[in-house]
Each structure stands twice: as structure tokens, then as C-alpha cells.
Protein backbone atom coordinates (compact mmCIF):
# COMPACT_ATOMS: atom_id res chain seq x y z
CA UNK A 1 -33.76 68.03 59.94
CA UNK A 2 -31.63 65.81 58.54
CA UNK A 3 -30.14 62.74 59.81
CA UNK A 4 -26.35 62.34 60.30
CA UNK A 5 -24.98 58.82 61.44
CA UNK A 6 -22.12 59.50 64.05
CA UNK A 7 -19.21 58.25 63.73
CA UNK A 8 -18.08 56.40 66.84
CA UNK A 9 -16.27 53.00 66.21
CA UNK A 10 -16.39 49.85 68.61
CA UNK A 11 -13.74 47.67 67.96
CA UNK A 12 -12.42 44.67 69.54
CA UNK A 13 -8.52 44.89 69.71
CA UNK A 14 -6.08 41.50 69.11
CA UNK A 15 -3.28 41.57 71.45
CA UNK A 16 0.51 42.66 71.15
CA UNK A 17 3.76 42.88 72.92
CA UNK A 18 4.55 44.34 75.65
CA UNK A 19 6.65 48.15 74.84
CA UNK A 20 10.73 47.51 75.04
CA UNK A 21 12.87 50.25 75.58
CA UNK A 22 14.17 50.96 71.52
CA UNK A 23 13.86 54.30 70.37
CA UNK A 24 12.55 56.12 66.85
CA UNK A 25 15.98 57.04 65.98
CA UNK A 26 16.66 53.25 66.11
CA UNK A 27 13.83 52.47 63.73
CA UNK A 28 14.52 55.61 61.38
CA UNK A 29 18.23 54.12 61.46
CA UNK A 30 17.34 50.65 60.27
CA UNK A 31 14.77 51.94 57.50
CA UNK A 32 17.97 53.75 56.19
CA UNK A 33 19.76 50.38 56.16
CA UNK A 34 21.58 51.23 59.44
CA UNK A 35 22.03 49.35 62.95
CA UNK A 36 24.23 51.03 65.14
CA UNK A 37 26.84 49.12 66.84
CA UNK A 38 24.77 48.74 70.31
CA UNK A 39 22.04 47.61 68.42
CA UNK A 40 23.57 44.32 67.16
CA UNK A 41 23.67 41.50 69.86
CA UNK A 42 20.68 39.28 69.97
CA UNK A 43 18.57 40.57 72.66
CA UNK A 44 18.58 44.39 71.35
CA UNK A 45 17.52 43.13 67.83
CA UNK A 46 14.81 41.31 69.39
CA UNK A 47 13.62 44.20 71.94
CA UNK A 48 13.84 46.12 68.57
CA UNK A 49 11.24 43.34 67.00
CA UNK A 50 8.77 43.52 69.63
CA UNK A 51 9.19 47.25 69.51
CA UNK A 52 7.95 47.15 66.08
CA UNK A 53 5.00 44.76 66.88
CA UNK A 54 3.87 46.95 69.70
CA UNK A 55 3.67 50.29 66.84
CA UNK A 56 2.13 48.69 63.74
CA UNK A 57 -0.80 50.62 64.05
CA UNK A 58 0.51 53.72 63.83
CA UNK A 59 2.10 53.87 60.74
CA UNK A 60 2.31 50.15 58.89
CA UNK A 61 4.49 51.44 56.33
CA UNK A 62 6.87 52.71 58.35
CA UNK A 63 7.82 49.57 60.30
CA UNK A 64 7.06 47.39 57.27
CA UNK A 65 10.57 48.68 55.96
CA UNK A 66 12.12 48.71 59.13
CA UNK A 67 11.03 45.19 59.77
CA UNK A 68 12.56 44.35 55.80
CA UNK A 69 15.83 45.89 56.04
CA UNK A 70 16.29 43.34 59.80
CA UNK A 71 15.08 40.34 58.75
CA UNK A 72 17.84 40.91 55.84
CA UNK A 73 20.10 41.72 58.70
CA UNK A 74 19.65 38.76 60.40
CA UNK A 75 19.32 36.26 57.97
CA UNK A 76 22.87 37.51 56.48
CA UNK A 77 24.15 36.33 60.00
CA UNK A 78 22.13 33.68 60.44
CA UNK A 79 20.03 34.59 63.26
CA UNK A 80 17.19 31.75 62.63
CA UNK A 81 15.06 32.43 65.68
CA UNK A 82 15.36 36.51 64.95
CA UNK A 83 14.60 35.80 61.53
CA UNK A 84 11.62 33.96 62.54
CA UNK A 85 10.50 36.30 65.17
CA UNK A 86 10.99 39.00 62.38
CA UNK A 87 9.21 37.00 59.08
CA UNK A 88 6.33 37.03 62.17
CA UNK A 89 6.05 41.15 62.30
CA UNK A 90 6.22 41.38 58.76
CA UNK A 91 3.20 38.93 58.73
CA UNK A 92 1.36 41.20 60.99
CA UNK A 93 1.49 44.39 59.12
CA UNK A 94 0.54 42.41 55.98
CA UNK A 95 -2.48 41.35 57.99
CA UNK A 96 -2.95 44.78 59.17
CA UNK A 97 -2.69 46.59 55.89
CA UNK A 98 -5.47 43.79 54.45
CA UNK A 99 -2.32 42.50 51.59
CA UNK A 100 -3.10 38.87 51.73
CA UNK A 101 -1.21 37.56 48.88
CA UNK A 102 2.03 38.87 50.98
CA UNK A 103 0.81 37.33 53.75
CA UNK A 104 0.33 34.05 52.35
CA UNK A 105 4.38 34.40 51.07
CA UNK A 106 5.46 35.35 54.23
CA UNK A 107 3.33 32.03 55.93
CA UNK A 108 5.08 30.01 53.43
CA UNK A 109 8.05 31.50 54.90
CA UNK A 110 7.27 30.25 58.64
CA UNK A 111 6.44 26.94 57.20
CA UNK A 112 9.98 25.86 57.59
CA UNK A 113 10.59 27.01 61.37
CA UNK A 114 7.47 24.81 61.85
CA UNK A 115 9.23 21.48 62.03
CA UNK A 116 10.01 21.20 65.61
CA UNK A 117 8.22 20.90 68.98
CA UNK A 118 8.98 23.99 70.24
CA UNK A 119 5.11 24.63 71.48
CA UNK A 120 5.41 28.94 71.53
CA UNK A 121 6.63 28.43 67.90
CA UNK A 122 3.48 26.53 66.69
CA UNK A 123 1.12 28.30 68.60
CA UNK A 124 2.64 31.64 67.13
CA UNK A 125 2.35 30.39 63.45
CA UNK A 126 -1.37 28.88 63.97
CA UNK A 127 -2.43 32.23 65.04
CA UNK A 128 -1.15 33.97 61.85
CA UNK A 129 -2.56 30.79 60.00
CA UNK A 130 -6.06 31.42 62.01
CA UNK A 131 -6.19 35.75 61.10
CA UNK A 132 -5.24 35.09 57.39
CA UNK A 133 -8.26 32.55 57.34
CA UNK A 134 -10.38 35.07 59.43
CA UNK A 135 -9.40 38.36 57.60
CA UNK A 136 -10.38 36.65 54.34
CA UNK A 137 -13.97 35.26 55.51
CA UNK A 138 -13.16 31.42 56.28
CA UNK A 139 -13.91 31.34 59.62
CA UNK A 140 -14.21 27.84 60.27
CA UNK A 141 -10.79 27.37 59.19
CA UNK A 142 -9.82 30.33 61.32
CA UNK A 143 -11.37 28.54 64.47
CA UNK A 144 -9.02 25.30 63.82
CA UNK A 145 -5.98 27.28 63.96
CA UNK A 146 -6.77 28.77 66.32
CA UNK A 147 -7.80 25.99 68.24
CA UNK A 148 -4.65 24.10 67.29
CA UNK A 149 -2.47 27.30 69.07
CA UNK A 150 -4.61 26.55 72.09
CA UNK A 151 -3.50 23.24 72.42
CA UNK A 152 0.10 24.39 71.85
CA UNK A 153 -0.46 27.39 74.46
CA UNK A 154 -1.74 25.30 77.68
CA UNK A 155 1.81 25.78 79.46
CA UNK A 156 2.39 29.19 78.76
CA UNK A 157 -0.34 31.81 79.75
CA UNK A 158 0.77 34.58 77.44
CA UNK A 159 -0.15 32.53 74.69
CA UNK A 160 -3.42 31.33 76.14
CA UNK A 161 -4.45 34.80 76.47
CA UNK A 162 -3.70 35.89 73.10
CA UNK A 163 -5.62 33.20 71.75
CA UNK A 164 -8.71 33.18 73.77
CA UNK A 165 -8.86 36.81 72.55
CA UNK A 166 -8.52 35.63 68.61
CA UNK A 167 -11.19 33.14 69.33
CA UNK A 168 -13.16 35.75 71.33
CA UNK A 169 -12.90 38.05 68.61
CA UNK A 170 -13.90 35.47 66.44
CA UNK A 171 -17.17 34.45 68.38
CA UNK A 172 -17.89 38.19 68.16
CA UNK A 173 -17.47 38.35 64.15
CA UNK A 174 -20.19 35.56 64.28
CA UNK A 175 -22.25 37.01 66.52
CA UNK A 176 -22.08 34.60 68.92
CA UNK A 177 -21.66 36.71 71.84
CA UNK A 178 -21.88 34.38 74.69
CA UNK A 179 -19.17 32.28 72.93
CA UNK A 180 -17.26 35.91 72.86
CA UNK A 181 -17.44 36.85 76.39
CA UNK A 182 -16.70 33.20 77.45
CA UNK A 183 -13.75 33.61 75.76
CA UNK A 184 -12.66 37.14 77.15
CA UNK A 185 -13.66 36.10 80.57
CA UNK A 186 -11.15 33.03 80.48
CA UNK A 187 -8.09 35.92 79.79
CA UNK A 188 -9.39 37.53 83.72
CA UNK A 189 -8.45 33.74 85.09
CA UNK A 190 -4.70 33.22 83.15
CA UNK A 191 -3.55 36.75 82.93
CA UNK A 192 -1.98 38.99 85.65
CA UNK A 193 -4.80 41.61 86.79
CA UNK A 194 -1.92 44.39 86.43
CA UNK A 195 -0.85 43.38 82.78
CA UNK A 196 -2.55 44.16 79.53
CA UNK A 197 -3.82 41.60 78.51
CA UNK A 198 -6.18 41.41 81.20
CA UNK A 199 -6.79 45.88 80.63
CA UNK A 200 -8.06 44.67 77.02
CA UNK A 201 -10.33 41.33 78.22
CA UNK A 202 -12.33 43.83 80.41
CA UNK A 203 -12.52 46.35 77.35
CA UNK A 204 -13.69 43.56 75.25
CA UNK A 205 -15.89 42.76 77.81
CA UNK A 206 -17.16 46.16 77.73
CA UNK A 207 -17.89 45.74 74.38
CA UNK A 208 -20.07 42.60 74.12
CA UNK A 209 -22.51 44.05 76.95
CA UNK A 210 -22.39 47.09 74.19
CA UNK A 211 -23.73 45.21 71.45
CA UNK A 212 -26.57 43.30 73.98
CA UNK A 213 -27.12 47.33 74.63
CA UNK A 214 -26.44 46.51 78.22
CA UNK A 215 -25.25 49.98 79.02
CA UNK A 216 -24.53 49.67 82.64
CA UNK A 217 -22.83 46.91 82.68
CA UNK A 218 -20.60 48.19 79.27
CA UNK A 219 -19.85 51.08 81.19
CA UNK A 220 -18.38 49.39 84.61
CA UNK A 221 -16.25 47.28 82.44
CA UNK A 222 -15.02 50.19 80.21
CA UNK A 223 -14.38 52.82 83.48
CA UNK A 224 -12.49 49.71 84.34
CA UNK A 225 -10.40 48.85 81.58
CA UNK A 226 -9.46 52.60 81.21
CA UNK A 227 -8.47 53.04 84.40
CA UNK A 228 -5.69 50.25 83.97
CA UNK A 229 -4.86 51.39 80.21
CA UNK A 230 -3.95 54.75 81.76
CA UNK A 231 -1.59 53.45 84.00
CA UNK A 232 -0.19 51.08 81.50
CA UNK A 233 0.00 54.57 78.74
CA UNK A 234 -1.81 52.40 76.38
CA UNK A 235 -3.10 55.63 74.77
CA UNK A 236 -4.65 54.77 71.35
CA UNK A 237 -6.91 52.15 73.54
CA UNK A 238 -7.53 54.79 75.98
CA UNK A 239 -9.18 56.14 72.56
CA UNK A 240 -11.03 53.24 71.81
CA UNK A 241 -12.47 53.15 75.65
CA UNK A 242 -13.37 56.90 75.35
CA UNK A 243 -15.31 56.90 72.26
CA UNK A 244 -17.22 53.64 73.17
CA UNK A 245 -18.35 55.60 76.56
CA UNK A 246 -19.03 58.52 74.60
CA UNK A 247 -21.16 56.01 72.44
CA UNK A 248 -23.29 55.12 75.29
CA UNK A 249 -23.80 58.34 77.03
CA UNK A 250 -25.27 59.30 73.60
CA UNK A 251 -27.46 56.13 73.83
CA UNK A 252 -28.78 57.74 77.41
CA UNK A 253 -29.09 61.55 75.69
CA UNK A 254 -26.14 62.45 77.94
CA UNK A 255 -25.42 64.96 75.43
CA UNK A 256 -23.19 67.14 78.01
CA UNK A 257 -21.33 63.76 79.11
CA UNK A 258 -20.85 62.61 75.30
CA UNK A 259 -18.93 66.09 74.66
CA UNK A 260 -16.50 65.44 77.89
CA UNK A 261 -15.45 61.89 77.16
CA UNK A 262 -15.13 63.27 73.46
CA UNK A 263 -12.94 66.08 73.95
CA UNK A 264 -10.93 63.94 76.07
CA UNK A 265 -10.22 61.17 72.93
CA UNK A 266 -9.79 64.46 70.87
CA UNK A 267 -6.34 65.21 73.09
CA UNK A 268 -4.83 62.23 73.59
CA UNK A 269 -5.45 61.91 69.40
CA UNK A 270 -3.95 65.24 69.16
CA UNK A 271 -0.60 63.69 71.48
CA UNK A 272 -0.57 60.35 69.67
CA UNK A 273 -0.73 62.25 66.45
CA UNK A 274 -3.89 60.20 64.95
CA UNK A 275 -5.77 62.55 62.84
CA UNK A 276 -8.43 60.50 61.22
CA UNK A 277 -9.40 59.32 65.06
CA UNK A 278 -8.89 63.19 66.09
CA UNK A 279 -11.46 64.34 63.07
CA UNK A 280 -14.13 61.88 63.90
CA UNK A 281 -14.16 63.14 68.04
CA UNK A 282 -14.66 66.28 66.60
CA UNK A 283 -17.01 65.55 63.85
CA UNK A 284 -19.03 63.84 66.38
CA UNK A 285 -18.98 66.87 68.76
CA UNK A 286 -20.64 69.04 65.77
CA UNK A 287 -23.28 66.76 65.25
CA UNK A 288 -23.99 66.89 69.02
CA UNK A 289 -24.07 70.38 68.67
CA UNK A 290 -26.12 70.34 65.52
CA UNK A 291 -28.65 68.49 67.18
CA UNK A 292 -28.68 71.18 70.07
CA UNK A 293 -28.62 74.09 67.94
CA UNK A 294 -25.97 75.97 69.95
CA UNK A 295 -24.49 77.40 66.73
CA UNK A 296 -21.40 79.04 68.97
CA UNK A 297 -19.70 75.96 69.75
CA UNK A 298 -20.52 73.88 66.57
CA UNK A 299 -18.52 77.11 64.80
CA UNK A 300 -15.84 76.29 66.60
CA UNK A 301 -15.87 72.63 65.88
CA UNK A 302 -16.39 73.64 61.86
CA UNK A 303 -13.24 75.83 61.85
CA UNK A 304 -11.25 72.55 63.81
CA UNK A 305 -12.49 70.01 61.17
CA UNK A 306 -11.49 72.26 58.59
CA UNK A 307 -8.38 72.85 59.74
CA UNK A 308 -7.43 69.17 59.44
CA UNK A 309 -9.19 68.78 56.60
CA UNK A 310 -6.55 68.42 53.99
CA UNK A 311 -5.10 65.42 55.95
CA UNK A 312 -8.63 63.36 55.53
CA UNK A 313 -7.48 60.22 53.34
CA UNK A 314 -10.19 58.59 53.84
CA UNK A 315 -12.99 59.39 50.91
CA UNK A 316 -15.62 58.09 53.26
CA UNK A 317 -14.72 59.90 56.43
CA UNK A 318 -14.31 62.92 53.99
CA UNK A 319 -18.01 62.67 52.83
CA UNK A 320 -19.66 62.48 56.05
CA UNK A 321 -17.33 65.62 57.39
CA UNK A 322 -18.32 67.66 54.28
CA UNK A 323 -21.85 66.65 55.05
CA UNK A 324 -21.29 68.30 58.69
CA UNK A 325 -19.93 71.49 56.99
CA UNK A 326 -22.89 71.98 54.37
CA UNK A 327 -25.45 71.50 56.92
CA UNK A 328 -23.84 73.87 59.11
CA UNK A 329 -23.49 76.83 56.28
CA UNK A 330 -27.11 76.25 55.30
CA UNK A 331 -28.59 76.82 58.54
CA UNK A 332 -26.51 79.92 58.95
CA UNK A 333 -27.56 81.32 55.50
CA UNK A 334 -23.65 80.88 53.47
CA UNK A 335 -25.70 79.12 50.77
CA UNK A 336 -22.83 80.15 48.54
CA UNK A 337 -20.48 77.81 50.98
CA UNK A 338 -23.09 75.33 51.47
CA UNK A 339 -23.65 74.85 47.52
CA UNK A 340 -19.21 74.50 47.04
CA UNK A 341 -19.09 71.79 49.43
CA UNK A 342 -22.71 69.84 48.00
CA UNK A 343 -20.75 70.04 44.95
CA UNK A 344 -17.27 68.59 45.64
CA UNK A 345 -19.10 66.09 47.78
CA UNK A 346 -21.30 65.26 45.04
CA UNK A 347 -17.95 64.66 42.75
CA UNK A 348 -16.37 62.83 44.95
CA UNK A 349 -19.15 60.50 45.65
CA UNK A 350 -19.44 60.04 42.00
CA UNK A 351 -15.62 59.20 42.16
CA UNK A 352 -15.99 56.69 45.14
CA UNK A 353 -18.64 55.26 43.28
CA UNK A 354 -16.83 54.53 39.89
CA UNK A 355 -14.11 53.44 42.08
CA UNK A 356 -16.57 50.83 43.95
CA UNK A 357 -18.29 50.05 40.82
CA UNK A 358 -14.69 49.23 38.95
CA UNK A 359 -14.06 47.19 41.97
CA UNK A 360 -17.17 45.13 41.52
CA UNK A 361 -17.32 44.93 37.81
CA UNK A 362 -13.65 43.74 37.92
CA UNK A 363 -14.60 41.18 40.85
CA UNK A 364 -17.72 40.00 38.38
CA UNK A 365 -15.30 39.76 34.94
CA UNK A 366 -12.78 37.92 37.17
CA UNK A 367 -15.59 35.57 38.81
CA UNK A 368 -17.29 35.47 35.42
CA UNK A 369 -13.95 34.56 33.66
CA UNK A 370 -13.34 31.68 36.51
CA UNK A 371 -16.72 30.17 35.84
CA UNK A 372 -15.97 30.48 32.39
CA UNK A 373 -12.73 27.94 33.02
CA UNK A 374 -14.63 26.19 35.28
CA UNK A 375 -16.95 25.34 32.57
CA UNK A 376 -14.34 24.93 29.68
CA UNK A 377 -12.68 22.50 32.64
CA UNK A 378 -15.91 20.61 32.91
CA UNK A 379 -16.92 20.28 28.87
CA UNK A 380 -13.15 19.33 28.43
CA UNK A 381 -13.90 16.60 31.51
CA UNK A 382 -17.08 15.36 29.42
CA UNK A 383 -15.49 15.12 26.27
CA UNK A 384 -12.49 13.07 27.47
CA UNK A 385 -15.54 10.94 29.47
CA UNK A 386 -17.16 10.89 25.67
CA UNK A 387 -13.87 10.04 24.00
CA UNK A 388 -12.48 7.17 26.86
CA UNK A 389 -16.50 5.76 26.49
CA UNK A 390 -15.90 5.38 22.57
CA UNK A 391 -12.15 4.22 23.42
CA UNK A 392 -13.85 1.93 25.89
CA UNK A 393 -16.36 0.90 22.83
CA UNK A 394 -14.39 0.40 20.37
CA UNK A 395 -12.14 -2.00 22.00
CA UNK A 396 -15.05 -3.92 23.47
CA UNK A 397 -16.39 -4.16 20.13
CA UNK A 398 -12.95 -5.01 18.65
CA UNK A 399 -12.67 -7.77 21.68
CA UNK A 400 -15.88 -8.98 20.38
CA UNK A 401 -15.16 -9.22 16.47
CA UNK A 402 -12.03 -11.23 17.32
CA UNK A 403 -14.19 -13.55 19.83
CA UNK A 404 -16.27 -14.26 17.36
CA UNK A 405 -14.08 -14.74 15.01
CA UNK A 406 -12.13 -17.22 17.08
CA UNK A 407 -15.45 -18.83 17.80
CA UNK A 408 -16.71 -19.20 14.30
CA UNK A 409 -13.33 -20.59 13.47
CA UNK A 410 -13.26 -23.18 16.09
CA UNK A 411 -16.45 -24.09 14.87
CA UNK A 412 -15.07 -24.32 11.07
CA UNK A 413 -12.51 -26.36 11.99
CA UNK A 414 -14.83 -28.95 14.45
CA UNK A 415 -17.08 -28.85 11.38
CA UNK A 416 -14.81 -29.35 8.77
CA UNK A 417 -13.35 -32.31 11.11
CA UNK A 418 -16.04 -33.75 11.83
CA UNK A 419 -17.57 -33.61 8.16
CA UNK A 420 -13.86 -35.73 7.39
CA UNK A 421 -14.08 -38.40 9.50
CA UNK A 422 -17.84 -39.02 8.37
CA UNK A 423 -16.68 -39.19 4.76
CA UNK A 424 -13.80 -41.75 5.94
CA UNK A 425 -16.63 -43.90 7.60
């Protein structure tokens, strides 16, 4: 038979704001260019910010124009610490939607709020310093801001938390998962046991005994965590918890359990509206059933993927479903079906490929063409060494000729002296 990879995702999650009471007819109004009238005073525009902050993930987009048409808003009226608090979300999605250049403009942005001694302010900034730095490989340099924000965060235990987890999460890009769960375990000490922070440090938790495959103890920390995300209504974590339990009971064979804790992710995906996240539960749950050959209930899963199928954006996710879908039509004899999908697969692997490959061979021109600079930079360097050496030459050799030529006529004229006074005598 062959092997399919499931598709459950660990992740470790940075933390956010805390929900404030604004409403998606709020948002829709400001993407239109509108802030109603009870909308305006300080405090609402900044509940509206952290609103924002707390639903990036869903839809990036979305809030990115939101978040564009405030900060406008505010720096029209001069709200400097809104603006600030604002050029900070839009910094975020960047980060979230992998557009660095922006992000870098939008850091450039922050630089001026940055001249004071307001210690929140600098902590916030060297944590976007730290993910930009992390998101594009430099750790090291990620781990400096980051420790710089710790030093700016030791009165305030918000901040503290949200940067051990950036450094935890950093330790655990490294693979240095002591480091990692050091880190995590410091947010149980600051943080209140009832806030989120401290729901999110046990899930992370959860998720370094994961990688150590220490099941038992991944799975007290995870029953715990979701147990206080629930109550919190932290739902698209409540996801993440879910599948990583699901991920273990398929570790133990707990085939049965696997499906439960699935089907649960699958409905709260359903109510949250995430359909890639929704399409991988039940992707999952085929292969389950694939494996078990009960050919009832994996139909049912087919005709659910399917149904969603159109929505897949994804071309990888897309692959690995239509995978699912010819394997299933093969072994119940719709070879016709079974061939139709092998081939659009097969296309659009060729396309993803072509795509990848235009990415690299555009990554090796560009690289090839900066090394070609660099080179043309260094031949340019050696010739000017070349021409300043012959510069250098020349007027030694010029300081020389007129030396000697001073020389030789000093000794003319002591000759020529000398030679008179003789004839005198």
C-alpha cells in the first residue's frame, strides 16, 4: 500500500492581545474609509487596534486595510501614541504575510517613536526588530533583540511573557529544546494562571515534550492548556491543541481516539470558518480510514473533502488531498476517476514545480548577478590598488630624480668651488 504522510501541524504560537469589545461592522466601516462618531475618542481607536492584533490570523488582508485607512486617521489628528500603536499592527501582518521589505519600511517608521525611555515602547519595537531578524534566518540577531526587550520588560510582566515566548520559540527553531522549555516555563512564574499567556506556555510546553516524543507528558500539558483555551474561547488554538493530541494518539495506534479529537478540530474549523485547517482534519480522518479499510466512512470523508475542494489555495495541500481521492477510487475500481485526478495532479505538480524551479533559478541569476558585482567591486578595488601603487611609484621615483639631482648639483657646485680656490692658490 502506499504511504501517505498526514497532515497534522505542531506549531508554537507568539502571543497577542487580549480580545476588546469592537465589532466587524466597525472594521468593515474603517476599510471603507469610515469611523463612526463613537468610534473616535482615543480609547475606542485603541480597543479597535488591539482588536485588529488579536484577528490577524484570520484574514491578514482584511485588517491590513483596516489597520491603513487608521493609522491615516490618526496621524491626520495627530494621535502619536495611536499612530505608533497602529504602524505596530501593520508591522505584524507584514510579518505574518512573510512581506519583509514592508516590514523593514514600517520599522523605519517606529524608529522615530524610539527616542525616549518609555521602557513598553522599546521593548515593543525590539520584538518586531527580533521576528524580522528571525523570520528571515538571522537568528543571532533575533536573540539580541530580543534580549534587549527583556531588559526593557523586567517591570512589566506582560511584556516579560511575550518575550520569553519569542525567545522560547526561538530556542525551539534551533533545536535547543531545553533552552525552549526554560523559556516557556519562566511565562507559568510571571503570568496569571487564569490569563492566556500562561493557556499558551503550557501548550508550548506540550509541544517540546512532543518533539522529545514524550507522549505522556505532551499530553498532560495539552489536556491542560485546552482546558483553559476553552474557557478563554481561544478557538483557533483549541485547533492547534486538538490536532497535536490527535498527533499523538496516532503515535500510540489510537486510531479510534485520533478520529474523536479530529472531528472535534473539524467543528470548531467549520465555526471559525478556517477551511484549509477544516480540509486537513478531514483529510487526516481518510487516511485513518484508508489505513483501516472501512471503505463506508472514508466515502464519506471523500465526498466532505470534495466538497471544499474548490476553496483549496494551497497547491501543496491540494496535491496531497488529490492523492487521498485517487487512492480511494482505485481501490474501489473508478479507475476512470482515479486516472482524472493522477492527471490534474500530475499537471499541477509540473506547475508547482516550474513555479519552484523559476523561484530558484531567479534566486541563482540574482545571487549569480551579486557575485558578479561583487567581483567587478573587487577587480575595480585591485586596479585602483594597481593604479595608487604606480601613483605611489611614480612620485617616489620622481622624489628620487629631483634628490639626486639636488645632490649631484650640490656636489657640482662644492666641486666647481673647490676646483676655484685651488686655482687661486
Amino acid at each position: 500500500m502506499k504511504k501517505i504522510h498526514i497532515i497534522i501541524i505542531s506549531l508554537i504560537l507568539i502571543l497577542s492581545s487580549e480580545l476588546l469589545p469592537i465589532d466587524s461592522v466597525f472594521v468593515n466601516n474603517v476599510i471603507l474609509g469610515k469611523i463612526p462618531e463613537e468610534y473616535t475618542s482615543s480609547d475606542s481607536l485603541l480597543k479597535a487596534i488591539e482588536y485588529f492584533n488579536e484577528n490577524l490570523d484570520k484574514n491578514p488582508g482584511y485588517y491590513l486595510k483596516a489597520a491603513g485607512n487608521l493609522l491615516k486617521k490618526v496621524e491626520k489628528e495627530d494621535h502619536n501614541y495611536l499612530a505608533y500603536r497602529t504602524i505596530l499592527t501593520i508591522t505584524d501582518i507584514f510579518l505574518l504575510t512573510a512581506r519583509y521589505d514592508s516590514v523593514d519600511v514600517y520599522l523605519k517608521k517606529l524608529e522615530p517613536f524610539t527616542k525616549t525611555n518609555n521602557k513598553s515602547i522599546l521593548a515593543d519595537y525590539y520584538i518586531r526588530k527580533g521576528k524580522y531578524h528571525e523570520s528571515t534566518g538571522d537568528f543571532a540577531i533575533a536573540l539580541e533583540f530580543y534580549l534587549h526587550s527583556l531588559d526593557k520588560s523586567e517591570d512589566n510582566s506582560e511584556n516579560l511573557a511575550r518575550t520569553y515566548y519569542n525567545i522560547g520559540n526561538l530556542y525551539y527553531k534551533w533545536n535547543d529544546l531545553d533552552k525552549s522549555q526554560e523559556y516557556f516555563e519562566k511565562i507559568l512564574i510571571v503570568a496569571d494562571s487564569s490569563s492566556v499567556s500562561y493557556a499558551r506556555a503550557l501548550m508550548n510546553i506540550g509541544t517540546v515534550y512532543l518533539a522529545r516524543k514524550d507522549l505522556d507528558k505532551a499530553v498532560v500539558k495539552f489536556e491542560d492548556a485546552l482546558e483553559r483555551l476553552q474557557k478563554l474561547n481561544l478557538e483557533s488554538q483549541v485547533v492547534i491543541v486538538y490536532n497535536n493530541l490527535a498527533s499523538i494518539y496516532l503515535q500510540r495506534a489510537q486510531f479510534d481516539k485520533a478520529i474523536e479529537i479530529l472531528e472535534k478540530a473539524a467543528e470548531v474549523n467549520k465555526k471559525i470558518g478556517r477551511i484549509g485547517s477544516l480540509i486537513k482534519n478531514y483529510a487526516n480522518i481518510s487516511i485513518i480510514y484508508t489505513t483501516s479499510n472501512n471503505q463506508k466512512e472514508l466515502a464519506k470523508y471523500i465526498t466532505k473533502i470534495e466538497s471544499l475542494i474548490d476553496q483549496i489555495t494551497d497547491p501543496s495541500l491540494l496535491i496531497s488531498v488529490n492523492e487521498i481521492r485517487r487512492f480511494y477510487y482505485a481501490n474501489v475500481g473508478d479507475f476512470q476517476n482515479a486516472y482524472q485526478i493522477l492527471a490534474r495532479t500530475s499537471e499541477l505538480k509540473d506547475s508547482t514545480f516550474t513555479r519552484e524551479t523559476r523561484k530558484t533559478i531567479a534566486s541563482l541569476e540574482s545571487n549569480f548577478q551579486l557575485e558578479k558585482k561583487n567581483i567587478e567591486i573587487e577587480v575595480l578595488k585591485k586596479d585602483n590598488q594597481i593604479k595608487n601603487m604606480e601613483i605611489k611609484r611614480e612620485r617616489m621615483l620622481t622624489t628620487v630624480l629631483l634628490l639626486g639631482l639636488i645632490i649631484l648639483s650640490i656636489s657640482l657646485y662644492l666641486i666647481i668651488s673647490l676646483k676655484r680656490k685651488r686655482d687661486k692658490l
